[in-house]
PDB file of N, CA and C in Angstrom:
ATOM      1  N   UNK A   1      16.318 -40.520  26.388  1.00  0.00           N
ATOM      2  CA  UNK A   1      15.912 -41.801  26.951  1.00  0.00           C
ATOM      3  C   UNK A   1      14.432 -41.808  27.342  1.00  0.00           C
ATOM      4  N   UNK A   2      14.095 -40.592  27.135  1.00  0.00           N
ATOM      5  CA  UNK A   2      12.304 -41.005  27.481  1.00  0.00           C
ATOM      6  C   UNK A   2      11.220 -40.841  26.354  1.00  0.00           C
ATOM      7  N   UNK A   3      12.065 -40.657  24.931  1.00  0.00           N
ATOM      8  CA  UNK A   3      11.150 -40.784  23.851  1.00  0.00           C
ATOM      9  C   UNK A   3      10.728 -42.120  23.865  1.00  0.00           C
ATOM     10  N   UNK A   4       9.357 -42.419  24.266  1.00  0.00           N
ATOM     11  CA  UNK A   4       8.660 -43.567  23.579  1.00  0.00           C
ATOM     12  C   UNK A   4       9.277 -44.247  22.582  1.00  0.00           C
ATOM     13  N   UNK A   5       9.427 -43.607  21.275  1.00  0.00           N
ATOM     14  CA  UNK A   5       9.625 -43.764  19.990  1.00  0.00           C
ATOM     15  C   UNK A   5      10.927 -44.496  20.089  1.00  0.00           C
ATOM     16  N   UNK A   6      12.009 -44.015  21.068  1.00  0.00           N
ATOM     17  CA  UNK A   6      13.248 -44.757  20.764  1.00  0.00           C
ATOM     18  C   UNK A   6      13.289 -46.231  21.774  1.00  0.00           C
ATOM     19  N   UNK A   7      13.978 -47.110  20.977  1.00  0.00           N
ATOM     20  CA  UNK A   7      13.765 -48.892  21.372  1.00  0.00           C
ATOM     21  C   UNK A   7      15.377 -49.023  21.527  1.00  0.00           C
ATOM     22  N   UNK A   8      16.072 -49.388  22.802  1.00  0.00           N
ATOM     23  CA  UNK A   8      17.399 -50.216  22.688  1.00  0.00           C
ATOM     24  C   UNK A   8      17.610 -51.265  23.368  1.00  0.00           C
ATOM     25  N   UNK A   9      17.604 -52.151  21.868  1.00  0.00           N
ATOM     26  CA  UNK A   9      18.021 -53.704  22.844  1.00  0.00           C
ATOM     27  C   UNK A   9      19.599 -54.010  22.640  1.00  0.00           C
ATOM     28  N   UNK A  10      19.726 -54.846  23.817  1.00  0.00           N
ATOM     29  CA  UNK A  10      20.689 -55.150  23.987  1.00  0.00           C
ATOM     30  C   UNK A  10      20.903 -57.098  23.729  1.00  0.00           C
ATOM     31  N   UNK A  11      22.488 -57.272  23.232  1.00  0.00           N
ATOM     32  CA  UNK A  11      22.543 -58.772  23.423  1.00  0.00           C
ATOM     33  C   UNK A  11      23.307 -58.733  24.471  1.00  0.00           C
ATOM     34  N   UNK A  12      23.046 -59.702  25.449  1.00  0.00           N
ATOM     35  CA  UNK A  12      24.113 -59.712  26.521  1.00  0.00           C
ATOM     36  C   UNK A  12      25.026 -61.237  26.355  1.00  0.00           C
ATOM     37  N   UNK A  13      25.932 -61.164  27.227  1.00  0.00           N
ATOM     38  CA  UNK A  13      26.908 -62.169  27.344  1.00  0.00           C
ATOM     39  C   UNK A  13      26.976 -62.374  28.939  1.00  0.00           C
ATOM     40  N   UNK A  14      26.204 -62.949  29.767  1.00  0.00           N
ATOM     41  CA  UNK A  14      26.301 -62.626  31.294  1.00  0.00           C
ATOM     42  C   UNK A  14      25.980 -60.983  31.524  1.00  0.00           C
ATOM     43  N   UNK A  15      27.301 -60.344  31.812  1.00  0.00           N
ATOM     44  CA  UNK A  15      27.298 -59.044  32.620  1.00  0.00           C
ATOM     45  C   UNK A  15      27.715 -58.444  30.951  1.00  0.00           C
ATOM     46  N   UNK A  16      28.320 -58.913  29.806  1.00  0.00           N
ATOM     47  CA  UNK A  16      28.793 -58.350  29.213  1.00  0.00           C
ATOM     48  C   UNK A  16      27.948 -57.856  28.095  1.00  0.00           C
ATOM     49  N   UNK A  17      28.448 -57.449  27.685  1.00  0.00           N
ATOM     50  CA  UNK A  17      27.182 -56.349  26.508  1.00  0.00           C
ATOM     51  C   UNK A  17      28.186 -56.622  25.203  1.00  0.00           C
ATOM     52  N   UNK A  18      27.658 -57.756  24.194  1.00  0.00           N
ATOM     53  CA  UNK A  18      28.086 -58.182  23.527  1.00  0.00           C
ATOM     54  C   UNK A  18      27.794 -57.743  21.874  1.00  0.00           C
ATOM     55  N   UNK A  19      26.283 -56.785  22.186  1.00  0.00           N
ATOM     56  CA  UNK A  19      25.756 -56.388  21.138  1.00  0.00           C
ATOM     57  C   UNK A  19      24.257 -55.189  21.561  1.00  0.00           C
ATOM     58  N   UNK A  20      24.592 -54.476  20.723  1.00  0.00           N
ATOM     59  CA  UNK A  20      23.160 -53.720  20.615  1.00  0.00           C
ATOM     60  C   UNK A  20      22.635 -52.635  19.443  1.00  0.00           C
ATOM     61  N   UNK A  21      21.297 -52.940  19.592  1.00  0.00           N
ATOM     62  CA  UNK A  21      20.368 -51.838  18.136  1.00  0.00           C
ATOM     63  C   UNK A  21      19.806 -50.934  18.987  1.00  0.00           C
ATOM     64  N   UNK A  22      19.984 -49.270  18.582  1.00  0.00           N
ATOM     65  CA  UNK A  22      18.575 -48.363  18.623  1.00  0.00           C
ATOM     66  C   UNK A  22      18.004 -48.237  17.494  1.00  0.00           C
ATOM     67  N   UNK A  23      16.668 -48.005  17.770  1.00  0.00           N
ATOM     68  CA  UNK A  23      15.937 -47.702  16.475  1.00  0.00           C
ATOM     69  C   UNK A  23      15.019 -46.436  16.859  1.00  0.00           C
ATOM     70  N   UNK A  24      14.211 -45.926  16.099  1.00  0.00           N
ATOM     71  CA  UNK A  24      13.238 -44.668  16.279  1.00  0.00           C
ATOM     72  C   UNK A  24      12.205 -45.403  15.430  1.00  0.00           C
ATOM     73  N   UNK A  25      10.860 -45.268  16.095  1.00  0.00           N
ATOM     74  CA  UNK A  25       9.416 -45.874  15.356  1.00  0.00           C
ATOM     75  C   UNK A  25       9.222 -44.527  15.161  1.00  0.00           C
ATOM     76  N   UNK A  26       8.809 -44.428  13.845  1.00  0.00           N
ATOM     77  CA  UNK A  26       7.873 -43.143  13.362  1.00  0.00           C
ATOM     78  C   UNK A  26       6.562 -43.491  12.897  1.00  0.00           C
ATOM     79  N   UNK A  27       6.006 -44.271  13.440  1.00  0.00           N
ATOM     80  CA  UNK A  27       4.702 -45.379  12.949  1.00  0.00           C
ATOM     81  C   UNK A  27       3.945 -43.439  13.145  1.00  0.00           C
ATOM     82  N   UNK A  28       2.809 -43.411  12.167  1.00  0.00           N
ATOM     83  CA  UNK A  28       2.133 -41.736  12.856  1.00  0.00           C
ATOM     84  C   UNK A  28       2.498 -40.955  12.032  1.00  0.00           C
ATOM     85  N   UNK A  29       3.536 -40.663  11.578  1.00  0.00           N
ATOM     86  CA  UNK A  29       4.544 -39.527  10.485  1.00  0.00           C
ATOM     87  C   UNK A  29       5.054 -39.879   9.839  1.00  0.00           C
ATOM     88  N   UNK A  30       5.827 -40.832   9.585  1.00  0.00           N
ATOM     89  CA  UNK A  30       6.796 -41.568   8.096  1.00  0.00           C
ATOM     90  C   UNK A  30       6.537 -43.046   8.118  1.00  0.00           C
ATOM     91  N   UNK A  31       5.987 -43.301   8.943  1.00  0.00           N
ATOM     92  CA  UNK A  31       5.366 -45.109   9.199  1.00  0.00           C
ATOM     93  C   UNK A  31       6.101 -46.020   8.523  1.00  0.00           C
ATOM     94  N   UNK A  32       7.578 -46.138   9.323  1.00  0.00           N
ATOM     95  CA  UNK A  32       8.632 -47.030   9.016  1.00  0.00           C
ATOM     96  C   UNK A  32       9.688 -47.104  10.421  1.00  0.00           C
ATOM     97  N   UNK A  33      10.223 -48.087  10.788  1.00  0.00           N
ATOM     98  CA  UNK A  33      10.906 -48.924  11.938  1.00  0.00           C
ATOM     99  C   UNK A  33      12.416 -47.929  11.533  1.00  0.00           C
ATOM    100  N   UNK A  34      13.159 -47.037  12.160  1.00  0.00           N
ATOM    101  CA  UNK A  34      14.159 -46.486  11.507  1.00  0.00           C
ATOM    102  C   UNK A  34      16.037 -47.339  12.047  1.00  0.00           C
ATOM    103  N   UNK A  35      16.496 -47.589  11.609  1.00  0.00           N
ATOM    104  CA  UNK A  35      17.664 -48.159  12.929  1.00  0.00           C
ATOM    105  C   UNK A  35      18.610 -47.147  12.835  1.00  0.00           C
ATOM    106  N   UNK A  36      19.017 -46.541  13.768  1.00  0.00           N
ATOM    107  CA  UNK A  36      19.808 -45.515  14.095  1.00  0.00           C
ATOM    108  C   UNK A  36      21.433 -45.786  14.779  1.00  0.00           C
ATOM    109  N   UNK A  37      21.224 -47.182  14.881  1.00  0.00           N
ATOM    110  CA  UNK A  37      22.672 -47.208  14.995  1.00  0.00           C
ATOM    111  C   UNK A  37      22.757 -48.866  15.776  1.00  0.00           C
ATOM    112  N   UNK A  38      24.015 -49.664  14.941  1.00  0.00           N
ATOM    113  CA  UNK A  38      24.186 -50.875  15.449  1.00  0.00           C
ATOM    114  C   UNK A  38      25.318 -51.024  15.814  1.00  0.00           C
ATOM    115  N   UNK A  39      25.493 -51.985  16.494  1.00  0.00           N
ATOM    116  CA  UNK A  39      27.152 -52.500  17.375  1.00  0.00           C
ATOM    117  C   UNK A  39      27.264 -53.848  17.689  1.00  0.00           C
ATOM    118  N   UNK A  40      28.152 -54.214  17.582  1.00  0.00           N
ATOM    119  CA  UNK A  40      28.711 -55.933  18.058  1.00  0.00           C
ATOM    120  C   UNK A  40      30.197 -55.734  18.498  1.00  0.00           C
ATOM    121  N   UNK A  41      30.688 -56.036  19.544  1.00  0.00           N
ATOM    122  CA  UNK A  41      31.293 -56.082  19.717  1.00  0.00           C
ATOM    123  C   UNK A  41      32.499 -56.537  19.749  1.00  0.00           C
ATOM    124  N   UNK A  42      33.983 -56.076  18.991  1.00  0.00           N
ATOM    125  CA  UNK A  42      34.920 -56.992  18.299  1.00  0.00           C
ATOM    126  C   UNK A  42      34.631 -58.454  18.594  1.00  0.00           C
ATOM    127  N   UNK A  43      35.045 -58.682  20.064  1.00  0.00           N
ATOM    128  CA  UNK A  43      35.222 -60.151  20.550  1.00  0.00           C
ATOM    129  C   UNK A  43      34.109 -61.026  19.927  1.00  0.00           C
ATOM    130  N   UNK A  44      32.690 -60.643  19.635  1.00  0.00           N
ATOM    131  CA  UNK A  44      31.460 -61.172  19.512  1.00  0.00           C
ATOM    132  C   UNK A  44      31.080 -61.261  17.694  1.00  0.00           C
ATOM    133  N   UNK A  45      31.875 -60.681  16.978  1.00  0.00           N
ATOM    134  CA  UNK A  45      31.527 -60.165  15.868  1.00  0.00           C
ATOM    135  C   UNK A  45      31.699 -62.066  14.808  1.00  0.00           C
ATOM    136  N   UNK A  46      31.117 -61.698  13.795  1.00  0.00           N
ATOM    137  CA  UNK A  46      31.129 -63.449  13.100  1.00  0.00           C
ATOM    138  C   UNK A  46      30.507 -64.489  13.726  1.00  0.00           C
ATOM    139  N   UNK A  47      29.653 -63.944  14.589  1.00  0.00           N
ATOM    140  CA  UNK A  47      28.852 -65.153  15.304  1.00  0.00           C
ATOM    141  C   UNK A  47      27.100 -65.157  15.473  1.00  0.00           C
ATOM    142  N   UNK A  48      26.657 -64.225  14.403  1.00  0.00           N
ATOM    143  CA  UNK A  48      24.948 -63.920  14.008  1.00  0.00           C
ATOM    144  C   UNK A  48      24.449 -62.959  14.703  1.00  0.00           C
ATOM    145  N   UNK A  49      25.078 -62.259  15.938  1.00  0.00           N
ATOM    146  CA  UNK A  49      24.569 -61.107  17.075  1.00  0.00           C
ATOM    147  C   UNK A  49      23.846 -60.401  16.129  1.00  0.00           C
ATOM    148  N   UNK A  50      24.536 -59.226  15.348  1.00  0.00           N
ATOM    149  CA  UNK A  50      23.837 -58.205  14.196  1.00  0.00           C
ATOM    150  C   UNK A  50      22.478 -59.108  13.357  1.00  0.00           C
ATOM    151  N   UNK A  51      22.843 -60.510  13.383  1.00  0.00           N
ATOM    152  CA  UNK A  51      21.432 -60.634  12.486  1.00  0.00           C
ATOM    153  C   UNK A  51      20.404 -60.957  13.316  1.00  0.00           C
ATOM    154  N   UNK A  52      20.438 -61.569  14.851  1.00  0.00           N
ATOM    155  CA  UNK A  52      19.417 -61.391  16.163  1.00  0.00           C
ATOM    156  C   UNK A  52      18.585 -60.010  16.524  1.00  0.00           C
ATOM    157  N   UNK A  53      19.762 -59.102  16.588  1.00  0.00           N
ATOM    158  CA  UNK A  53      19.591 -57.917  16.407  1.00  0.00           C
ATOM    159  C   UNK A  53      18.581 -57.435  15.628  1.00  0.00           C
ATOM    160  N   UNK A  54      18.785 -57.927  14.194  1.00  0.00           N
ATOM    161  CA  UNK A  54      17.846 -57.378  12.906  1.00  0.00           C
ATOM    162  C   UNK A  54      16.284 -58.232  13.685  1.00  0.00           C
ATOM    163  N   UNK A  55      16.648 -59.249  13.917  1.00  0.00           N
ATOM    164  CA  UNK A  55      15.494 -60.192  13.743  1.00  0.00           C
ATOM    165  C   UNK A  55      14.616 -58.988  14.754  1.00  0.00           C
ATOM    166  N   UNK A  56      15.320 -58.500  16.044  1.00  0.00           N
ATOM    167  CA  UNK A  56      14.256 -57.822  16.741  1.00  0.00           C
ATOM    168  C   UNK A  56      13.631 -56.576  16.330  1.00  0.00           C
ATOM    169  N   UNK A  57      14.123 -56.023  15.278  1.00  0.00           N
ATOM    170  CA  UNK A  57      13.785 -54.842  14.371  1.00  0.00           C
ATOM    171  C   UNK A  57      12.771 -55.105  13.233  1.00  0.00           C
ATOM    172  N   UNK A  58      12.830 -56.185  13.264  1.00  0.00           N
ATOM    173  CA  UNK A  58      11.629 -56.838  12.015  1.00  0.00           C
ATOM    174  C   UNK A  58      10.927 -57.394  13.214  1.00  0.00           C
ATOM    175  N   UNK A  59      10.508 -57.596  14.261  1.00  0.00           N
ATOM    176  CA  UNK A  59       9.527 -57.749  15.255  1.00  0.00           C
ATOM    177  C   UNK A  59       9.022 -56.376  15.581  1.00  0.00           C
ATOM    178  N   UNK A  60       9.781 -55.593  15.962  1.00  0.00           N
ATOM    179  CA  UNK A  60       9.218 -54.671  16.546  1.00  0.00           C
ATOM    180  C   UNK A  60       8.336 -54.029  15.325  1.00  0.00           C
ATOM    181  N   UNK A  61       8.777 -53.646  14.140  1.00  0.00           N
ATOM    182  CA  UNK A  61       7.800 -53.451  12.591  1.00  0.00           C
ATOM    183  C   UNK A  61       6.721 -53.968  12.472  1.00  0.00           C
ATOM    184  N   UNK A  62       6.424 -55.559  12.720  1.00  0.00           N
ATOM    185  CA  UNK A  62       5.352 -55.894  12.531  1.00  0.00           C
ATOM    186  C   UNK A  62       4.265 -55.800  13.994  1.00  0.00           C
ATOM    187  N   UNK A  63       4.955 -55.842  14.662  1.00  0.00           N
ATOM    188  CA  UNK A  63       4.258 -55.335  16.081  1.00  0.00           C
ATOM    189  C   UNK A  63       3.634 -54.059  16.246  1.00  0.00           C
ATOM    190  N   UNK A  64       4.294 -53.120  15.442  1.00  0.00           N
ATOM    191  CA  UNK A  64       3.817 -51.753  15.526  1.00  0.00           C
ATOM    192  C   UNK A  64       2.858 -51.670  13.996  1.00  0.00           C
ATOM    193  N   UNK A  65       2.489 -52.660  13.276  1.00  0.00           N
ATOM    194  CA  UNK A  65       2.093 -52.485  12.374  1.00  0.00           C
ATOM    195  C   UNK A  65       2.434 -51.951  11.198  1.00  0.00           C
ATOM    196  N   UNK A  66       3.930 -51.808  11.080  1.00  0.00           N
ATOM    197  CA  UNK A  66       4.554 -51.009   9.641  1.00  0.00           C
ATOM    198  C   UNK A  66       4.708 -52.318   8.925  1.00  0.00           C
ATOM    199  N   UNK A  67       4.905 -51.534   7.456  1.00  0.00           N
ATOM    200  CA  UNK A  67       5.786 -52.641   6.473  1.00  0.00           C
ATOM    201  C   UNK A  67       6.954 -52.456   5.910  1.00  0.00           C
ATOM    202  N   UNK A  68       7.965 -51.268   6.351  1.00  0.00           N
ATOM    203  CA  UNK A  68       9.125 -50.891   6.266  1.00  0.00           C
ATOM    204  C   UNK A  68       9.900 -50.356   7.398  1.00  0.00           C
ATOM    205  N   UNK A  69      10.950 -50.973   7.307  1.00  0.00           N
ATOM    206  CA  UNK A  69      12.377 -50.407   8.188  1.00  0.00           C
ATOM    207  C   UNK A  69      13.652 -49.515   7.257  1.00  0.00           C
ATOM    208  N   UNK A  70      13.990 -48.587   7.250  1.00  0.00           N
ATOM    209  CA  UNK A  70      14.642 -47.756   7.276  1.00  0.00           C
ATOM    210  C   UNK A  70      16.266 -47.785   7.842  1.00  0.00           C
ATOM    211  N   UNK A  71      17.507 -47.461   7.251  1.00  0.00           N
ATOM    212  CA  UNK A  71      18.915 -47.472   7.812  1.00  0.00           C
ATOM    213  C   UNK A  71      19.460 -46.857   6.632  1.00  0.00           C
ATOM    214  N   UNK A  72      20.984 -47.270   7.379  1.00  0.00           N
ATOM    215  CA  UNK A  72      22.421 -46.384   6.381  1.00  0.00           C
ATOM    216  C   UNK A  72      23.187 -47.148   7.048  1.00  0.00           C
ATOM    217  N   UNK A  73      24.522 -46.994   6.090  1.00  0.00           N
ATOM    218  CA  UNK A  73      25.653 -47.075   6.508  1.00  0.00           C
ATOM    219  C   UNK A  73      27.251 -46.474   5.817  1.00  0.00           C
ATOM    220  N   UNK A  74      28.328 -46.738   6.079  1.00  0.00           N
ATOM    221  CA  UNK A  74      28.501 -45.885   5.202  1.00  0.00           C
ATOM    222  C   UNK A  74      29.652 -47.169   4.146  1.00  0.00           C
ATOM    223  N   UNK A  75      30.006 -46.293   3.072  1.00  0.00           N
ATOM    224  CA  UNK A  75      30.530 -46.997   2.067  1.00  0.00           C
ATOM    225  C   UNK A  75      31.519 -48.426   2.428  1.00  0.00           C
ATOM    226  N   UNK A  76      32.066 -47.970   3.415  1.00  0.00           N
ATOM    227  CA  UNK A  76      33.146 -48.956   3.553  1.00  0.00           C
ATOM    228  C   UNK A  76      33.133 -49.888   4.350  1.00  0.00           C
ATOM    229  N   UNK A  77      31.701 -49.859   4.715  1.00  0.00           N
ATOM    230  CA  UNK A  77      31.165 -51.115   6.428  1.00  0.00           C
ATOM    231  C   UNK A  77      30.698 -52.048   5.533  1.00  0.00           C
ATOM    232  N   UNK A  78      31.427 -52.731   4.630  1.00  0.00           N
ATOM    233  CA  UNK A  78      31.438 -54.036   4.091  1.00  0.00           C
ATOM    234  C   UNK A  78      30.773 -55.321   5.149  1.00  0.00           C
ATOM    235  N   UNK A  79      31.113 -55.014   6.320  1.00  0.00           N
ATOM    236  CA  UNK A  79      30.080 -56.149   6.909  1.00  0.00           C
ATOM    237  C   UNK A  79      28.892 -55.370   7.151  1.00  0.00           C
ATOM    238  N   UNK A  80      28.995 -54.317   7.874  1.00  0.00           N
ATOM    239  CA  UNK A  80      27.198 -54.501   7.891  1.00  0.00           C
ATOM    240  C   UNK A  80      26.463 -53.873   6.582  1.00  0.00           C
ATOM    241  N   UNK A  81      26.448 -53.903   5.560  1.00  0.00           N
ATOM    242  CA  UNK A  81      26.298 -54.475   4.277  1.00  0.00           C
ATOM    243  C   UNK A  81      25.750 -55.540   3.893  1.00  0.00           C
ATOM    244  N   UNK A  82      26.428 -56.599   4.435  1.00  0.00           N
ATOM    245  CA  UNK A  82      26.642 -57.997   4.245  1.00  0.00           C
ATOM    246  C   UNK A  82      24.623 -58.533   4.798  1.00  0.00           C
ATOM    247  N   UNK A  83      25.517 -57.767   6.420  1.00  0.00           N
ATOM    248  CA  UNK A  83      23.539 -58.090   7.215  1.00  0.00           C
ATOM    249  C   UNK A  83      22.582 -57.135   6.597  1.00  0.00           C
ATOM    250  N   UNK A  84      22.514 -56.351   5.871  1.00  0.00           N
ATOM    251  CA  UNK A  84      21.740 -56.030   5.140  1.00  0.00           C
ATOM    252  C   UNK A  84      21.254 -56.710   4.272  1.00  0.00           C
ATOM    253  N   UNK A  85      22.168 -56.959   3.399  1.00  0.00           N
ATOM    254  CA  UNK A  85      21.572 -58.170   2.318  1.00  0.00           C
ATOM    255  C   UNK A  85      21.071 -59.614   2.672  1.00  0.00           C
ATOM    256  N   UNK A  86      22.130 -60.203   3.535  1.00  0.00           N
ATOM    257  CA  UNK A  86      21.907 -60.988   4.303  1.00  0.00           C
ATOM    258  C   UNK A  86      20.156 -61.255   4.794  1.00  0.00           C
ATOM    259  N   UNK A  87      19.493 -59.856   5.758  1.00  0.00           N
ATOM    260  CA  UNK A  87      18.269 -59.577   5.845  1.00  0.00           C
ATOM    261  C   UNK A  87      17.296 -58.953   5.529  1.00  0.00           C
ATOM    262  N   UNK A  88      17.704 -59.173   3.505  1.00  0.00           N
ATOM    263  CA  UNK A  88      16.406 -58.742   2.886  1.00  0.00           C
ATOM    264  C   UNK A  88      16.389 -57.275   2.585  1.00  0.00           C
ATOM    265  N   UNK A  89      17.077 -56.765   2.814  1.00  0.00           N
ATOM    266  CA  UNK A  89      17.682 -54.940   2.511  1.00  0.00           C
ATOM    267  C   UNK A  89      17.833 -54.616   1.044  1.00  0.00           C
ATOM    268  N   UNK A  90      17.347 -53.768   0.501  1.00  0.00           N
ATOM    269  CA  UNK A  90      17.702 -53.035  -0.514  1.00  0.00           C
ATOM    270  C   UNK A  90      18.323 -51.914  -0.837  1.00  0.00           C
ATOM    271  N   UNK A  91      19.446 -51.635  -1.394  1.00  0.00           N
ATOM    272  CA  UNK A  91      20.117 -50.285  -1.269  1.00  0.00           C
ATOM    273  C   UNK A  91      19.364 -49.565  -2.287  1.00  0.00           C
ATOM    274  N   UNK A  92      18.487 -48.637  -1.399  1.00  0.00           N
ATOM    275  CA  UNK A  92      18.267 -47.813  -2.464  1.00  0.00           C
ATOM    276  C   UNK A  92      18.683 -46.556  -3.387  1.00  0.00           C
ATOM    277  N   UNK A  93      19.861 -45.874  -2.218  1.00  0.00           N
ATOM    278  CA  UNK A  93      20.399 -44.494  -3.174  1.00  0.00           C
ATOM    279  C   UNK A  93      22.001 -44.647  -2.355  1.00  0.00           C
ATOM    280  N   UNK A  94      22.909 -43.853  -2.849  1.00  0.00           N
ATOM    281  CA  UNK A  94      23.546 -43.408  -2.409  1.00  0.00           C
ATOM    282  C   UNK A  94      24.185 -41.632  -2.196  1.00  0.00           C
ATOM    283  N   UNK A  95      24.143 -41.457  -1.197  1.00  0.00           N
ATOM    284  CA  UNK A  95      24.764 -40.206  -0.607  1.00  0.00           C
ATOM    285  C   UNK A  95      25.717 -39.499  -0.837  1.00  0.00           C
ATOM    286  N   UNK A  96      26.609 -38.838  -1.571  1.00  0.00           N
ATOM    287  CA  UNK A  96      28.070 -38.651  -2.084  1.00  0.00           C
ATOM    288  C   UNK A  96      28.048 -37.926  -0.721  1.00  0.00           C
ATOM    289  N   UNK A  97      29.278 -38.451  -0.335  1.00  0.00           N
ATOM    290  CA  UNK A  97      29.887 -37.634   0.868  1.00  0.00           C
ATOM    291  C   UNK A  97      28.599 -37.189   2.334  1.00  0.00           C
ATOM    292  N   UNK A  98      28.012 -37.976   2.751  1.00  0.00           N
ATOM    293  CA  UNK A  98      26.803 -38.010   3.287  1.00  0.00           C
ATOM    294  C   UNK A  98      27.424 -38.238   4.837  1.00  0.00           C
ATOM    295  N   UNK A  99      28.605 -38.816   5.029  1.00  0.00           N
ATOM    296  CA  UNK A  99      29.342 -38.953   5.974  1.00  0.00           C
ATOM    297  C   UNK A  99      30.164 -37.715   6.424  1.00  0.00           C
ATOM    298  N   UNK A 100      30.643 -37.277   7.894  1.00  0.00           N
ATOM    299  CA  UNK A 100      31.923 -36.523   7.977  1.00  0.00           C
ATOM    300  C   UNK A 100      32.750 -37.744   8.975  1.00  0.00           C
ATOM    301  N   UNK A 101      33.510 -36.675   9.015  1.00  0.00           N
ATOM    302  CA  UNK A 101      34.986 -37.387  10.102  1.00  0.00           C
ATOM    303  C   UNK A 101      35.139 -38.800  10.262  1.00  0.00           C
ATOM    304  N   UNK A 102      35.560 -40.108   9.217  1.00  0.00           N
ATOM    305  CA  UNK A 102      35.896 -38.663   7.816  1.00  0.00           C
ATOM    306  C   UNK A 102      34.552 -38.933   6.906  1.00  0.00           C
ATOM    307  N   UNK A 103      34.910 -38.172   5.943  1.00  0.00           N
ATOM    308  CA  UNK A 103      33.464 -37.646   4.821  1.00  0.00           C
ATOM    309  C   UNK A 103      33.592 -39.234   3.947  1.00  0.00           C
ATOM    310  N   UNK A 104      32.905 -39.663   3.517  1.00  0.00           N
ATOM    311  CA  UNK A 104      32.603 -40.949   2.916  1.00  0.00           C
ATOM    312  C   UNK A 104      30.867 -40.857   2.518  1.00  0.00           C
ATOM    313  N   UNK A 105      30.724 -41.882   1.797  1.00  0.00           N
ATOM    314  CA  UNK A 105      29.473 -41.553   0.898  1.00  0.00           C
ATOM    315  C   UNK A 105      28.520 -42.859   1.561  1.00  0.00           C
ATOM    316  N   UNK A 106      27.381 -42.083   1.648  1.00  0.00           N
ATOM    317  CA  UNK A 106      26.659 -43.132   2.462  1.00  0.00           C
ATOM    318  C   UNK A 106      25.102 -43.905   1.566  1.00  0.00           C
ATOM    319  N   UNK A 107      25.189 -45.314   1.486  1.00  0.00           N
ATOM    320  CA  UNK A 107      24.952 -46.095   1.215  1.00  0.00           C
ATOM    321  C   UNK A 107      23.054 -46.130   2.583  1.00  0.00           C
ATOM    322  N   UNK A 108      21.868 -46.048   1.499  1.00  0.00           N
ATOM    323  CA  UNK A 108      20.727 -45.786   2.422  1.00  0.00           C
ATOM    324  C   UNK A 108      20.073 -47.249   1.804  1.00  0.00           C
ATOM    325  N   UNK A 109      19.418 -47.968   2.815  1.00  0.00           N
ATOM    326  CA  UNK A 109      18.682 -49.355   3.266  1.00  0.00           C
ATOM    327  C   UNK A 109      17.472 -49.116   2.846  1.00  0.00           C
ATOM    328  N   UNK A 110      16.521 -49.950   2.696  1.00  0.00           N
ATOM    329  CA  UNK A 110      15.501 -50.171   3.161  1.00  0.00           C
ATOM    330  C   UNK A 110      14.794 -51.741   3.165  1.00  0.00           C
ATOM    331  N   UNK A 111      14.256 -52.233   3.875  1.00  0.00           N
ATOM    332  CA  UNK A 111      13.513 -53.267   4.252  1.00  0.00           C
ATOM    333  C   UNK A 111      11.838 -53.204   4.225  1.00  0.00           C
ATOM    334  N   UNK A 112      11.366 -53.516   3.178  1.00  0.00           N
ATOM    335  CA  UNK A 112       9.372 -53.610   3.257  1.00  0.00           C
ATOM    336  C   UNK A 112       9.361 -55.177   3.460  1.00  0.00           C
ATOM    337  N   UNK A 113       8.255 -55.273   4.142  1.00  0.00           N
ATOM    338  CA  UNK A 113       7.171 -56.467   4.479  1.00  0.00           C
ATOM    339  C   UNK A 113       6.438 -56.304   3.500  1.00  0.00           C
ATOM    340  N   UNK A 114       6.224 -57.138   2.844  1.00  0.00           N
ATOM    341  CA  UNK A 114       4.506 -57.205   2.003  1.00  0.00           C
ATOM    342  C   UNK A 114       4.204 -58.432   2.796  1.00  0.00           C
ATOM    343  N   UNK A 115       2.936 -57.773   2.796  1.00  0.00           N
ATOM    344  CA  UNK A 115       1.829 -58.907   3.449  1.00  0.00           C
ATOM    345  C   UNK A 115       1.041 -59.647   2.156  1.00  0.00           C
ATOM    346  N   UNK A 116       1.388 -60.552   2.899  1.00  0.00           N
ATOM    347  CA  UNK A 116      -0.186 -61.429   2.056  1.00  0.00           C
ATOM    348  C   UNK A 116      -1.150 -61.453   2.175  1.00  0.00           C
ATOM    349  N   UNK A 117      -2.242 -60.784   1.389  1.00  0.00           N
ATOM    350  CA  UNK A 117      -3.772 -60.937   1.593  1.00  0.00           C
ATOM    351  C   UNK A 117      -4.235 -62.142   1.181  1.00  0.00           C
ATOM    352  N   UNK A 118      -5.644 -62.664   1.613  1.00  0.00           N
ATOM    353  CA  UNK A 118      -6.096 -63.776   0.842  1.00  0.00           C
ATOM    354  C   UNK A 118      -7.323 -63.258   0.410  1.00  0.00           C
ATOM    355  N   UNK A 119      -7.718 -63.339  -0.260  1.00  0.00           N
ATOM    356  CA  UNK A 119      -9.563 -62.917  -0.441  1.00  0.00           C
ATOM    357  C   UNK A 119     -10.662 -63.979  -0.873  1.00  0.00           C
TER     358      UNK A 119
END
């Protein structure tokens, strides 16, 4: 909890914690927004939380000056999949068995910004 580098927001519902992203900035060494792990919570789920979520992960990227975000998930998380594509994600490889308990093959993200120059 006191790496700089790590960011966790939360969505709230009042007192309730309806949703949340960590991520790791490696802006310095791999200079990409990484997300390390997302959640919505059953009751909350089908209602855009995960893509609010994203939206603050593509803020925090361009805030820190990157043009890529970084994730995974694994084969069978058909929804968050969905917010991947949903927000512009590209699958770029997959993992055979990249998962344990249980072992499943993991499915790796990525998200670039291109900027527009004008000259």
């Amino acid at each position: 909890m006191t790496d700089e580098r790590a960011t966790y927001y939360a969505f709230m519902d009042g007192e309730r914690l309806a949703g949340s992203i960590f991520t790791y900035n490696w802006k310095g060494e791999r200079d990409y927004v990484k997300i390390m792990n997302i959640a919505v919570h059953p009751d909350y789920r089908k209602q855009g939380i995960a893509h609010k979520l994203m939206e603050l992960v593509h803020e925090e990227m361009q805030t820190s000056g990157l043009n890529r975000i970084c994730a995974e998930t694994r084969a069978s998380n058909k929804a968050m999949q969905k917010v991947f594509d949903d927000c512009g994600y590209k699958r770029t490889s997959i993992v055979e068995n990249g998962y344990d308990n249980p072992q499943e093959d993991e499915y790796k993200y990525v998200y670039e910004h291109i900027s527009q120059h004008l000259n």
